[in-house]
Protein backbone atom coordinates (compact mmCIF):
# COMPACT_ATOMS: atom_id res chain seq x y z
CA UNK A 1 -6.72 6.78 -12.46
CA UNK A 2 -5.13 3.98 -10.55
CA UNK A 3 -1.44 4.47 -9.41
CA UNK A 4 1.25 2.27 -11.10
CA UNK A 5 2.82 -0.16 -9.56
CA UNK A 6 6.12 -1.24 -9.29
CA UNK A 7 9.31 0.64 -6.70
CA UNK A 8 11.79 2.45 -9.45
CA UNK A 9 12.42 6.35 -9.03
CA UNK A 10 10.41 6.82 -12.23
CA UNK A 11 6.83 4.93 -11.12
CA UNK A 12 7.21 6.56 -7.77
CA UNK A 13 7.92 10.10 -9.69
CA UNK A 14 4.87 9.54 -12.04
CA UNK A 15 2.50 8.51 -9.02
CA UNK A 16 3.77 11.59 -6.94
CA UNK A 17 2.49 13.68 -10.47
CA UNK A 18 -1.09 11.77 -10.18
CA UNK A 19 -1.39 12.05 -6.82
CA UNK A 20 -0.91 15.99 -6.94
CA UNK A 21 -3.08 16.30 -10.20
CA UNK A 22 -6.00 14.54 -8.80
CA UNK A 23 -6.53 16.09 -5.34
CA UNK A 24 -5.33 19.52 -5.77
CA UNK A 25 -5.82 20.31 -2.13
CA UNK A 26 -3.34 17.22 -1.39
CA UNK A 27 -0.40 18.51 0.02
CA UNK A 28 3.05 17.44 -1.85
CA UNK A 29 4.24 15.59 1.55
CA UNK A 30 1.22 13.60 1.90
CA UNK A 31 1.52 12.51 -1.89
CA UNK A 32 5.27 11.25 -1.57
CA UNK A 33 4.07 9.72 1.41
CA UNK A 34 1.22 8.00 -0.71
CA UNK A 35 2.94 6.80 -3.26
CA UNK A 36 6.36 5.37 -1.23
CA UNK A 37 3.83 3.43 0.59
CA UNK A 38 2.42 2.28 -2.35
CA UNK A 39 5.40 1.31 -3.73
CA UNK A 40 6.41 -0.46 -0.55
CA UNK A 41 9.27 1.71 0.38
CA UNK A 42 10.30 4.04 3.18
CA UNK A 43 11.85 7.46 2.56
CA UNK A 44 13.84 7.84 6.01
CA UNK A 45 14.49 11.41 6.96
CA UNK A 46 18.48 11.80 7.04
CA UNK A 47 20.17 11.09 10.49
CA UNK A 48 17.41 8.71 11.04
CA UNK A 49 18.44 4.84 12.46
CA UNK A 50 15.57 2.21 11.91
CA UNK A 51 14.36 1.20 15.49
CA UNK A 52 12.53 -1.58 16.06
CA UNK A 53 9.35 -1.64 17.35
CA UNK A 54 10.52 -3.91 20.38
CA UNK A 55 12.94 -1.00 21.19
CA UNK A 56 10.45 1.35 21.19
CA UNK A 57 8.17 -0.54 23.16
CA UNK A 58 10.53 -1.30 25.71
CA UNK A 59 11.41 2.44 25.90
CA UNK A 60 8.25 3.53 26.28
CA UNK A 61 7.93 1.45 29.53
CA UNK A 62 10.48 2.75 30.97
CA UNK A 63 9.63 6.03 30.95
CA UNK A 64 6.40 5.78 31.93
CA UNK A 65 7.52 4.57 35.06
């Protein structure tokens, strides 16, 4: 069955529930990752600052030299 779409708690709730019921082997991580993504969203660990990919980029030049 296709996943819903649409970004509210209760879509993203009901996806997490089809993801986990039609691959049992899925883990539940990788199905809250699935079905954020699906509903466009990002679930940011707490503590964590958005970076931009310039930043990182730039950091990552740095130390390599």
């Amino acid at each position: 069955m296709p996943l819903k779409k649409g970004s509210s708690s209760k879509t993203i709730s009901s996806n997490i529930k089809e993801l986990m019921d039609s691959d049992p082997s899925r883990s539940q991580k990788q199905a809250i990752a699935i079905a954020y993504n699906v509903a466009g969203k990002s679930k940011k660990k707490k503590g964590m600052k958005h970076v931009s990919s310039k930043k990182i980029h730039a950091h990552a030049k740095r130390v390599k030299k």
